[in-house]
Protein backbone atom coordinates (compact mmCIF):
# COMPACT_ATOMS: atom_id res chain seq x y z
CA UNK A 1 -13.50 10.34 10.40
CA UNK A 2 -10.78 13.22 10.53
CA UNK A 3 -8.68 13.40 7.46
CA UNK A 4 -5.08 14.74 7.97
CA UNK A 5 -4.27 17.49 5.77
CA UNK A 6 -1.81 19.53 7.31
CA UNK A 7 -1.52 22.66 4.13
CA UNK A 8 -3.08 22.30 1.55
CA UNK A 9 -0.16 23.56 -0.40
CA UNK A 10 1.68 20.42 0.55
CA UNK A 11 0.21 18.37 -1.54
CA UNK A 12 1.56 15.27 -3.46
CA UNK A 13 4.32 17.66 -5.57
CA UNK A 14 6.77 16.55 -3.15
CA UNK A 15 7.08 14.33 -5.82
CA UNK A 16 6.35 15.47 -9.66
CA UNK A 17 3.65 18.10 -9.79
CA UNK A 18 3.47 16.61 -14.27
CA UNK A 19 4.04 13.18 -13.55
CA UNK A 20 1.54 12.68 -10.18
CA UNK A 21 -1.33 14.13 -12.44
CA UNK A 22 -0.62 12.26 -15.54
CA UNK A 23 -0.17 9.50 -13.67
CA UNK A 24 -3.83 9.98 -11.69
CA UNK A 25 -5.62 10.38 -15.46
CA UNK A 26 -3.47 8.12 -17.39
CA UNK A 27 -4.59 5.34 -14.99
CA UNK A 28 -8.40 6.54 -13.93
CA UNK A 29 -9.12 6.48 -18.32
CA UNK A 30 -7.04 3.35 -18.60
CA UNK A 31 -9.56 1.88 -15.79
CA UNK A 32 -12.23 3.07 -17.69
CA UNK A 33 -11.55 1.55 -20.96
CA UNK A 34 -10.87 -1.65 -18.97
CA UNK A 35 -13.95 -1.98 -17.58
CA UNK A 36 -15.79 -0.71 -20.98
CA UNK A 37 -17.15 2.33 -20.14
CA UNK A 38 -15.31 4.92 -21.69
CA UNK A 39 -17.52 7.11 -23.41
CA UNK A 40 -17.06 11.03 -23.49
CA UNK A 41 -19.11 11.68 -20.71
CA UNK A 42 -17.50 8.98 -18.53
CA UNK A 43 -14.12 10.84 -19.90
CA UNK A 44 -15.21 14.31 -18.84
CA UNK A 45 -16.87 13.50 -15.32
CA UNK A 46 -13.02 11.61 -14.48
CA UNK A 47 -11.02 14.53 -16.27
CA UNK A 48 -13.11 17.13 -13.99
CA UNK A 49 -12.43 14.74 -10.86
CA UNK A 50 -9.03 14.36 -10.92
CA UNK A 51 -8.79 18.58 -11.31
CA UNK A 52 -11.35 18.56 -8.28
CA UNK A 53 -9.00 16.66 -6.29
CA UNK A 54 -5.32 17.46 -7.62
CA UNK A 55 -4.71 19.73 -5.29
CA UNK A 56 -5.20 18.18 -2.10
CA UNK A 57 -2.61 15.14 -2.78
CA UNK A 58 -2.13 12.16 -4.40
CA UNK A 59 -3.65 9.84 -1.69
CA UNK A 60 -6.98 11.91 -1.65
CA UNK A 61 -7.05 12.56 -5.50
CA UNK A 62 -6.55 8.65 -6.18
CA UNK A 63 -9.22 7.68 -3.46
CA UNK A 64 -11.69 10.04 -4.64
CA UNK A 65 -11.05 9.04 -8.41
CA UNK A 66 -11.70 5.62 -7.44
CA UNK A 67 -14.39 6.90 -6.16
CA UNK A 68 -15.80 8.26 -9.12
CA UNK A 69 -14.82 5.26 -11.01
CA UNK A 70 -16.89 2.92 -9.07
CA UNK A 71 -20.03 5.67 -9.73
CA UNK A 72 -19.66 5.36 -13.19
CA UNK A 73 -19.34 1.64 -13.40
CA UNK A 74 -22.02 1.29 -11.10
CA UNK A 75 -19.46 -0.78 -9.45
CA UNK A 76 -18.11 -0.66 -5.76
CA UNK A 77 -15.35 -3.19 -6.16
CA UNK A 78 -14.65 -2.98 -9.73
CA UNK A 79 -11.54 -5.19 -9.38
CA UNK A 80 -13.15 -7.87 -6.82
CA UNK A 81 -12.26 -10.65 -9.70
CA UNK A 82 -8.97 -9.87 -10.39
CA UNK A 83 -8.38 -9.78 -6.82
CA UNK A 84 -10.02 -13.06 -5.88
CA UNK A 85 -7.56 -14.75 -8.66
CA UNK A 86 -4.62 -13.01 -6.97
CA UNK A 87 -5.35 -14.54 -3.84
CA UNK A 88 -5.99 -17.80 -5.51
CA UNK A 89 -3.24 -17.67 -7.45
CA UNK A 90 -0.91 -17.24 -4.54
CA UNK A 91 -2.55 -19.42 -2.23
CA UNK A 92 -2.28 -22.17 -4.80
CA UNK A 93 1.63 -21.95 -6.32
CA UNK A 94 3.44 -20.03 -3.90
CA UNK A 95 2.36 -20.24 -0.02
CA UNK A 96 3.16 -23.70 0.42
CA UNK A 97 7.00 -23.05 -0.71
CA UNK A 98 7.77 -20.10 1.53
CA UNK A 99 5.73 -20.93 4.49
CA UNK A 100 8.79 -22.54 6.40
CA UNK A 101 11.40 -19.73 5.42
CA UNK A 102 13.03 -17.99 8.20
CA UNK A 103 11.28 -14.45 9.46
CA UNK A 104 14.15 -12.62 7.64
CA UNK A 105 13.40 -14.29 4.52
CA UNK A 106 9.75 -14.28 4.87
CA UNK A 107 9.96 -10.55 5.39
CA UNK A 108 11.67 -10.05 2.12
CA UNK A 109 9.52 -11.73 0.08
CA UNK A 110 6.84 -9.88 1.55
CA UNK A 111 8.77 -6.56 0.61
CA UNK A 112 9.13 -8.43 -3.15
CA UNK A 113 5.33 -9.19 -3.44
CA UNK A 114 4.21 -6.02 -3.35
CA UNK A 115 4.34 -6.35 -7.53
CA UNK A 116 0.82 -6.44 -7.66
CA UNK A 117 -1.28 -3.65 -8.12
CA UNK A 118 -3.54 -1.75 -10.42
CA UNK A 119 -1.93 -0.53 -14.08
CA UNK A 120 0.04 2.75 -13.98
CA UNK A 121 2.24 4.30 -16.56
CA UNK A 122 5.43 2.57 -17.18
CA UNK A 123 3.96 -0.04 -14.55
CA UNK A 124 1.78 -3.15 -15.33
CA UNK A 125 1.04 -6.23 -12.88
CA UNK A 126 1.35 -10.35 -14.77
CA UNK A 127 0.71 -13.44 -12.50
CA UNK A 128 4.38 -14.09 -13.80
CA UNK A 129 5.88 -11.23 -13.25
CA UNK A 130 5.19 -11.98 -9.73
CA UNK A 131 6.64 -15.70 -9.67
CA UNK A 132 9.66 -14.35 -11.53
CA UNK A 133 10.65 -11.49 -8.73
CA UNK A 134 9.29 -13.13 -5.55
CA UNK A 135 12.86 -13.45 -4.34
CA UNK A 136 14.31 -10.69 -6.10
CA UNK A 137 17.06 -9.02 -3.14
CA UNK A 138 15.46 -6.31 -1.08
CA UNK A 139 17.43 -2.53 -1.49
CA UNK A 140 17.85 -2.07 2.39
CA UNK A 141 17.25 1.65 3.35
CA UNK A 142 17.82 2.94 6.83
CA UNK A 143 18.38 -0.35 8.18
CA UNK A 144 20.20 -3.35 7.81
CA UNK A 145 18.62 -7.21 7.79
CA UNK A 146 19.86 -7.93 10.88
CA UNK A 147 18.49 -5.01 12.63
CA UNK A 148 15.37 -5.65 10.82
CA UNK A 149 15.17 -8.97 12.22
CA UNK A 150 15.85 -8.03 16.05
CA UNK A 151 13.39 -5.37 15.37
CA UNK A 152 10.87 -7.75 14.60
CA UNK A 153 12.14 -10.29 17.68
CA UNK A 154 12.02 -7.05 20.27
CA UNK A 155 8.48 -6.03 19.13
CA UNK A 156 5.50 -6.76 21.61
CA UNK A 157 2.82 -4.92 19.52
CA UNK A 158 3.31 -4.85 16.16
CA UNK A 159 0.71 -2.57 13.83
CA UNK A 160 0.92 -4.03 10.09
CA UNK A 161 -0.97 -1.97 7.34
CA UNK A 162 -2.17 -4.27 4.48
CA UNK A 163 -2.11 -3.44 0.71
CA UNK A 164 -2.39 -5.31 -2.67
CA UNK A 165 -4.62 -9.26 -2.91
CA UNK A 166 -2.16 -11.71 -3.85
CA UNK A 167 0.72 -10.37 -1.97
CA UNK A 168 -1.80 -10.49 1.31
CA UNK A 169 -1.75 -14.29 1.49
CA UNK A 170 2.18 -13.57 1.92
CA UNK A 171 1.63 -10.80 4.17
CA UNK A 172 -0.52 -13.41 6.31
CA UNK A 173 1.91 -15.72 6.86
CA UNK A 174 3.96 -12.79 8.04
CA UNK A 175 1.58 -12.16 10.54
CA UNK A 176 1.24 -15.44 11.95
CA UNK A 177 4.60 -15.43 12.56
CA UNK A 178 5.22 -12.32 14.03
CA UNK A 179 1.99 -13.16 16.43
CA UNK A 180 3.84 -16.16 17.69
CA UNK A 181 5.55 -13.48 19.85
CA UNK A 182 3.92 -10.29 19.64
CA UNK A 183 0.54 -8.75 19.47
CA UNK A 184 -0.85 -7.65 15.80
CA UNK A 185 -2.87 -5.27 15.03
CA UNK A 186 -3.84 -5.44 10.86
CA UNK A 187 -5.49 -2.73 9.71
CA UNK A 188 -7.28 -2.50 5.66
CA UNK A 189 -9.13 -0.47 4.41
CA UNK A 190 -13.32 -0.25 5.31
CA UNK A 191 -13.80 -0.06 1.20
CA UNK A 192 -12.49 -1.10 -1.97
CA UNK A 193 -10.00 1.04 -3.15
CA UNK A 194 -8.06 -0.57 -6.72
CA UNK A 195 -6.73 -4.11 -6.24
CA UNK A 196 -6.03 -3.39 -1.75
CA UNK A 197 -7.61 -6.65 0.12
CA UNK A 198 -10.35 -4.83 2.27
CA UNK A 199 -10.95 -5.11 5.96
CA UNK A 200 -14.21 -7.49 5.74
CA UNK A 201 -11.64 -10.08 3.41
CA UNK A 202 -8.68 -9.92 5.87
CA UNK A 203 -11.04 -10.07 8.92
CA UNK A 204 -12.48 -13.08 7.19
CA UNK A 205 -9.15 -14.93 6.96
CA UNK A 206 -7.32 -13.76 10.66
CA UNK A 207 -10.79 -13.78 12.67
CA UNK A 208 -10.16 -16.65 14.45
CA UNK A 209 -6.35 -16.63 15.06
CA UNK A 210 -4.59 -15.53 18.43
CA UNK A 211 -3.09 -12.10 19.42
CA UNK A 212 -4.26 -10.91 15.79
CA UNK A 213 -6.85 -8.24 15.56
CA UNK A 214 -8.27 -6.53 12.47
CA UNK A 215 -9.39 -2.92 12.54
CA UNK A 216 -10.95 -0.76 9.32
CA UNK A 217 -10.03 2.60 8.21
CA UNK A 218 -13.00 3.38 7.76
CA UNK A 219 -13.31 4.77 4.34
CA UNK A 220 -11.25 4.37 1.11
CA UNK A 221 -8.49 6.42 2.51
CA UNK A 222 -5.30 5.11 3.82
CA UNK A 223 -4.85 4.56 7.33
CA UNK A 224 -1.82 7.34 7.71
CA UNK A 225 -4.15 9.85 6.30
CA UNK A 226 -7.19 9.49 8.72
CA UNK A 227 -5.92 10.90 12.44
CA UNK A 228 -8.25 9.08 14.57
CA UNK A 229 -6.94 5.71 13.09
CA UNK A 230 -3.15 7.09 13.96
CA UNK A 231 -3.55 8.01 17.15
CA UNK A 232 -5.43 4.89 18.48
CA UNK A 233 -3.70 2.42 16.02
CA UNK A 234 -0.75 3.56 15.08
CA UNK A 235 0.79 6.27 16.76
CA UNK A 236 1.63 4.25 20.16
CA UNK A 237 2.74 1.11 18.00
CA UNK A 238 5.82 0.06 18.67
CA UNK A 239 6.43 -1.32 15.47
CA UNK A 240 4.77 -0.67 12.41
CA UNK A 241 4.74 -2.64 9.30
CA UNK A 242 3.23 -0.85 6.19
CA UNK A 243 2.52 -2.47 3.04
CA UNK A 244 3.00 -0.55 -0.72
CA UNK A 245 3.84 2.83 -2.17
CA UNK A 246 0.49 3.82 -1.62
CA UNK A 247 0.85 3.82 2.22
CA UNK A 248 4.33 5.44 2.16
CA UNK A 249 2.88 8.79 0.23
CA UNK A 250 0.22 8.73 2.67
CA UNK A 251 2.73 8.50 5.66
CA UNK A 252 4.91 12.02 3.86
CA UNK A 253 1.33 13.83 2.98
CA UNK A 254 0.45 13.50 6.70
CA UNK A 255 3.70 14.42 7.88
CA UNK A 256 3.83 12.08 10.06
CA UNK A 257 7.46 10.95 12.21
CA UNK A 258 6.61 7.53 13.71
CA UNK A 259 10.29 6.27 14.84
CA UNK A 260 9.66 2.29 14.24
CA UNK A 261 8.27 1.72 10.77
CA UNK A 262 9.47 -0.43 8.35
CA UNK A 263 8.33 0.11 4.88
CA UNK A 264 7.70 -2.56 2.26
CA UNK A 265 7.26 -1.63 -1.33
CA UNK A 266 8.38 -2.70 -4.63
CA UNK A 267 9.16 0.79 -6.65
CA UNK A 268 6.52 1.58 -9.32
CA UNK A 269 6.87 4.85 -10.37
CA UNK A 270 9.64 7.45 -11.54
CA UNK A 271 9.30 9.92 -8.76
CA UNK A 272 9.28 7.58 -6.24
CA UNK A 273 12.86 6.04 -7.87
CA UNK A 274 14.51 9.35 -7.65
CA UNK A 275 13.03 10.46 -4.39
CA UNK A 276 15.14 7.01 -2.99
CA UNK A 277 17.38 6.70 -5.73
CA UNK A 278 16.78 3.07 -5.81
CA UNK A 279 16.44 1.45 -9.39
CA UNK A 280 12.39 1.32 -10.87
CA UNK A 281 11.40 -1.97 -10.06
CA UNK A 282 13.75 -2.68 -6.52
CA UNK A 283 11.73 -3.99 -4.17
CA UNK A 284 12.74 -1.91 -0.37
CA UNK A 285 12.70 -2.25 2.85
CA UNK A 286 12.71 0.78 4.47
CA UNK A 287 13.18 2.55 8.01
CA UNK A 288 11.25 5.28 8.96
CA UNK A 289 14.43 6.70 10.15
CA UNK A 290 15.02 6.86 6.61
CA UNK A 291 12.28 8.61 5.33
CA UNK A 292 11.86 10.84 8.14
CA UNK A 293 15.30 12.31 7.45
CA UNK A 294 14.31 13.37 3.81
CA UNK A 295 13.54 16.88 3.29
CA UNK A 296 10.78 17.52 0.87
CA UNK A 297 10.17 20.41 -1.53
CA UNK A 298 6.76 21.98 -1.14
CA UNK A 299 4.87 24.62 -3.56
């Protein structure tokens, strides 16, 4: 597995060098206390991970701190019930409603789903937050709905990088539809990382469907970070789908420039509101055209 670090100077401070790494311990000690197990020397070992690891960018330091979370819980999937009542919850009130909406519509309420996700400052996840915003209006960046929509009619092989439980039994139906007239490759990642379905879940739920195929990162990172999972996967796509903030950072860390992705993402965080200028809590769909145009300040 090759992990895509370009400079190590270019970290995550594109964003916020303060508010990345309070945001990395705020949430890693608020996990801890969560799960009961926040002791001093729980405290210390995460305080001297996320130092190991801030320099090298937010999607390693937040992989790797999960990764030290899950070693001191003794715990590789720390949030595996909150993530099976996600999915249940979503299955059972809200798939039935949507499942006939039009492509367009479908793929805006997958852009508005992506609400769920593990606490963060200023950020917290409720089962009704999520009924509440589930057709809240998408901020369009870089493209417009219609162009989204012959985008997605145009596409032969669509890639579509999974995220949060709960909003993947949207995302699925998404799928389905898209591989109605194009080929779909879903990739998730090999491990548990926060409240992201992982590949073994999604592969359980799409095994058996047509023109879908699920492939694994292979580790806890996300797929944009890991180069041999971009250039077989991703880089030749000609449309890409990516699911959550989490993917997006990964995406500007790597540097990549794919020219056909279309990001979906609720906003969760402060820097990520001013890097877009879109209001804290919008969800977006965005072109890669978009992104890619946006010149970011490095140490």
């Amino acid at each position: 597995m090759l992990i895509y670090i370009k400079d190590l100077r270019v970290a995550v401070w594109y964003l916020d060098n303060v508010e990345c790494a309070i945001c990395a311990l705020t949430s890693r000690l608020n996990e801890l206390k969560k799960f009961k197990n926040d002791d001093a020397s729980s405290v210390m070992k995460m305080i001297i991970k996320v130092n190991e690891y801030y320099p090298l960018g937010r999607s390693r330091l937040f992989a790797e701190t999960f990764n030290e979370l899950s070693k001191i819980l003794n715990n590789n999937d720390p949030y595996l019930r909150d993530k099976e009542g996600y999915e249940y919850y979503v299955q059972s009130n809200v798939v039935e409603r949507i499942r006939d909406l039009d492509t367009l519509s479908l793929l805006k309420v997958a852009a508005a789903s992506n609400s769920v996700d593990a606490p963060m400052p200023g950020y917290e996840f409720t089962e009704e937050m999520f009924m509440e915003r589930l057709m809240d209006e998408p901020a369009w960046l870089g493209v417009s709905g219609g162009e989204a929509l012959k985008i997605l009619e145009d596409s032969t092989h669509v890639t579509y990088i999974v995220d949060n439980a709960g909003e993947f039994s949207i995302d699925r139906l998404l799928i389905l539809r898209l591989a109605k007239r194009s080929r779909v490759t879903v990739i998730a990642r090999s491990l548990p990382y926060e409240t992201d379905v992982t590949y073994d879940y999604v592969k359980s739920t799409l095994s058996n469907e047509p023109n879908v195929e699920v492939v694994a990162t292979g580790s806890r990172y996300p797929a944009f970070l890991i180069d041999d999972v971009y250039k077989r996967y991703i880089e030749g796509s000609g449309l890409v789908i990516s699911k959550g903030v989490g993917n997006l950072e990964a995406y500007l860390e790597a540097n990549r420039r794919h020219g056909n992705v279309l990001f979906l993402f609720r906003v969760k965080c402060r820097p990520i509101m001013r890097l877009l200028n879109v209001p804290f809590g919008k969800p977006v769909i965005m072109h890669s055209r978009f992104i890619n145009s946006i010149k970011l300040r490095q140490t």
